[in-house]
C-alpha atoms as a PDB file:
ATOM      1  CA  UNK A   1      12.549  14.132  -2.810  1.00  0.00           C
ATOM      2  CA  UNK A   2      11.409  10.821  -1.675  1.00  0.00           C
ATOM      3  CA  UNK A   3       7.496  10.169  -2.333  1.00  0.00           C
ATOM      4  CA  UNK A   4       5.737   7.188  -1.041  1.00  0.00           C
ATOM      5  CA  UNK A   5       2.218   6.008  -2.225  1.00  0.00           C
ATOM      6  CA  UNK A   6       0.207   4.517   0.749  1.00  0.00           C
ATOM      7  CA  UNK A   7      -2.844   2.011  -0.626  1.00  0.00           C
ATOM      8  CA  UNK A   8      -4.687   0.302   2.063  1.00  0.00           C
ATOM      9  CA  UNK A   9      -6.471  -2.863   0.964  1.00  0.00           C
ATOM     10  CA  UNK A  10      -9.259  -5.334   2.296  1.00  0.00           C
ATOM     11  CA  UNK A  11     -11.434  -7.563   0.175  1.00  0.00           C
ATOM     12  CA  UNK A  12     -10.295  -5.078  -3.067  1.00  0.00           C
ATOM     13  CA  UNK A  13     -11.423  -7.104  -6.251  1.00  0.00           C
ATOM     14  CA  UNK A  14      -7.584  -7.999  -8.047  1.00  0.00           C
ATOM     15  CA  UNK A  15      -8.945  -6.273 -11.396  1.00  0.00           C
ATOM     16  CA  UNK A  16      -9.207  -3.056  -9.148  1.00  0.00           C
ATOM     17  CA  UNK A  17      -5.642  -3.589  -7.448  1.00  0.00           C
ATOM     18  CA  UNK A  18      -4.404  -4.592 -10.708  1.00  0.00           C
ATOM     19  CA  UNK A  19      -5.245  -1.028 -12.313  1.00  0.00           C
ATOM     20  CA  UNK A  20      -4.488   0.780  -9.412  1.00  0.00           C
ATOM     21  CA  UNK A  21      -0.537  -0.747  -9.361  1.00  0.00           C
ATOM     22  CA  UNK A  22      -0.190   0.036 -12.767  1.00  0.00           C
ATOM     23  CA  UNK A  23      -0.806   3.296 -12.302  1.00  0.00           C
ATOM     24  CA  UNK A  24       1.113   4.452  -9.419  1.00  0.00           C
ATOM     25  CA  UNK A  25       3.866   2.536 -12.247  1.00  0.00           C
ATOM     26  CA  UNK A  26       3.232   5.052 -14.899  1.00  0.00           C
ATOM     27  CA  UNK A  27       3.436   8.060 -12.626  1.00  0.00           C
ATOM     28  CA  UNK A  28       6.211  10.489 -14.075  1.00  0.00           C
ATOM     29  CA  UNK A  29       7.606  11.297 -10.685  1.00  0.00           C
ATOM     30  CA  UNK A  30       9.189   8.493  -8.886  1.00  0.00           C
ATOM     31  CA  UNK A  31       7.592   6.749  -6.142  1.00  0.00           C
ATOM     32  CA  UNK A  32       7.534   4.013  -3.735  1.00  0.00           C
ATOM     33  CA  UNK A  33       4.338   2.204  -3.368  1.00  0.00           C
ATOM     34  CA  UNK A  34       3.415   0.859   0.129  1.00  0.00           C
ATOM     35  CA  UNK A  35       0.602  -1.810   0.031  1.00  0.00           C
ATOM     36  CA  UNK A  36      -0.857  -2.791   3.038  1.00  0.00           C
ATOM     37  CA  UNK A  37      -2.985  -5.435   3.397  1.00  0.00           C
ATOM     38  CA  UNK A  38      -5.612  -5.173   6.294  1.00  0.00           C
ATOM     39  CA  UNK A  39      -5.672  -8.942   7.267  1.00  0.00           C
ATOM     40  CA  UNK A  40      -6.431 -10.430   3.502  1.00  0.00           C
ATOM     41  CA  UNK A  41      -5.036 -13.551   3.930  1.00  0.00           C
ATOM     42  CA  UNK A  42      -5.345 -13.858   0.051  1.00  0.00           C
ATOM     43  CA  UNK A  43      -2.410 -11.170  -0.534  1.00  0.00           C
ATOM     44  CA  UNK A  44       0.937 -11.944   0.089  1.00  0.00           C
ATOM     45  CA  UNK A  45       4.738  -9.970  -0.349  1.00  0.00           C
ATOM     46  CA  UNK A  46       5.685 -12.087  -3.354  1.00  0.00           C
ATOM     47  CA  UNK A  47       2.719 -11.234  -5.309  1.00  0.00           C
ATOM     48  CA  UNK A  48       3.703  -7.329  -5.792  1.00  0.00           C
ATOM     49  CA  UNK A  49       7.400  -7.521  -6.236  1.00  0.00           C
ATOM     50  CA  UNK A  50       7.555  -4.058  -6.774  1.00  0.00           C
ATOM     51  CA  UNK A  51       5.984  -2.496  -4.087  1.00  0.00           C
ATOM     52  CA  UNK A  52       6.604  -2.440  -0.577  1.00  0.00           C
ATOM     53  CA  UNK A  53       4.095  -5.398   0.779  1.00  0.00           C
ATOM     54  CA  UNK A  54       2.777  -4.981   4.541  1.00  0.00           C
ATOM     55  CA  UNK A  55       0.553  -7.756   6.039  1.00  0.00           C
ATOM     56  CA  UNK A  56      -1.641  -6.396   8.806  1.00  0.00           C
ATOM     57  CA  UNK A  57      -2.699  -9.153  10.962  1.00  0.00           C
ATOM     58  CA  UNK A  58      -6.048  -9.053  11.372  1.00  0.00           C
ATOM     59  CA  UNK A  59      -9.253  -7.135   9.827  1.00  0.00           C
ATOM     60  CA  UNK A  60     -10.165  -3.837  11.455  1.00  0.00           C
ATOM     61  CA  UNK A  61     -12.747  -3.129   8.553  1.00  0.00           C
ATOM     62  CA  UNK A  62     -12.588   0.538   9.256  1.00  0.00           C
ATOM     63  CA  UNK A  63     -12.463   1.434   5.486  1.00  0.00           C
ATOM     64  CA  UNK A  64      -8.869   1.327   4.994  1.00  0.00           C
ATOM     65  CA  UNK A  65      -8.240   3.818   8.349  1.00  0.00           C
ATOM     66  CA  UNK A  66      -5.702   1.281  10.534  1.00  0.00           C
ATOM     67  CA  UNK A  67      -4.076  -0.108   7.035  1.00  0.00           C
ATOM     68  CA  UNK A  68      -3.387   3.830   5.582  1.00  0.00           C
ATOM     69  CA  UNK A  69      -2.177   4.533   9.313  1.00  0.00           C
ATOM     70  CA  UNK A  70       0.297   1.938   9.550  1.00  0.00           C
ATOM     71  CA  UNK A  71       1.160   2.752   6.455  1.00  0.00           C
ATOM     72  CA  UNK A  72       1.185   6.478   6.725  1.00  0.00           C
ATOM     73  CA  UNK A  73       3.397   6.024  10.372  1.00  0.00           C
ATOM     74  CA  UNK A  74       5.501   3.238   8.154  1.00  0.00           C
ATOM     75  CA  UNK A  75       6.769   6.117   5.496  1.00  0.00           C
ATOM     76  CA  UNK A  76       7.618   8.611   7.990  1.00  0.00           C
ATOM     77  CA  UNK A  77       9.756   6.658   9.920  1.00  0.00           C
ATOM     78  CA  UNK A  78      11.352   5.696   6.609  1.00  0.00           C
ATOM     79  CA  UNK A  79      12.144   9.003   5.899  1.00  0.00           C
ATOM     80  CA  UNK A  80       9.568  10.002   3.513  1.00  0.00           C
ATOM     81  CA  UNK A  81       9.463  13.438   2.487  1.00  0.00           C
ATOM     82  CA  UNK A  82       5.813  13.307   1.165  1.00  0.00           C
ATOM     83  CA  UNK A  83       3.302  10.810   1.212  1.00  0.00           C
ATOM     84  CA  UNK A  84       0.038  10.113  -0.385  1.00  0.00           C
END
């Protein structure tokens, strides 16, 4: 089964994102974590090596709803079997 782990972010302090990449990590079932970045021009790809790094291009700050859509749409077309 492939899972996929969608986290939108905007403006999310790093200590925050920090902790929340380690523990999608540490889960015991493997996962792929999607990042998507809702027009933070302070994140970029090469920062999170070991997730899957999207770059929206501007803010929609609609609490993470455009970012967990793309995101969401993103992992089915990948072939996803579940996604949260």
């Amino acid at each position: 089964m492939k899972i996929a782990v969608v986290n939108p972010v905007y403006r999310t302090p790093r200590p925050w994102l920090e902790k929340c990449l380690a523990s999608v990590r540490a889960q015991t079932v493997p996962c792929i974590h999607l990042l998507v970045s809702d027009g933070e021009s302070s994140l970029h790809g090469a920062d999170f090596p070991d997730v899957e790094f999207f770059q929206v291009p501007e803010a929609h700050e609609d609490n993470g709803n455009a970012a967990r859509a793309i995101g969401s749409v993103s992992a089915i077309a990948l072939g996803f079997d579940a996604i949260a």
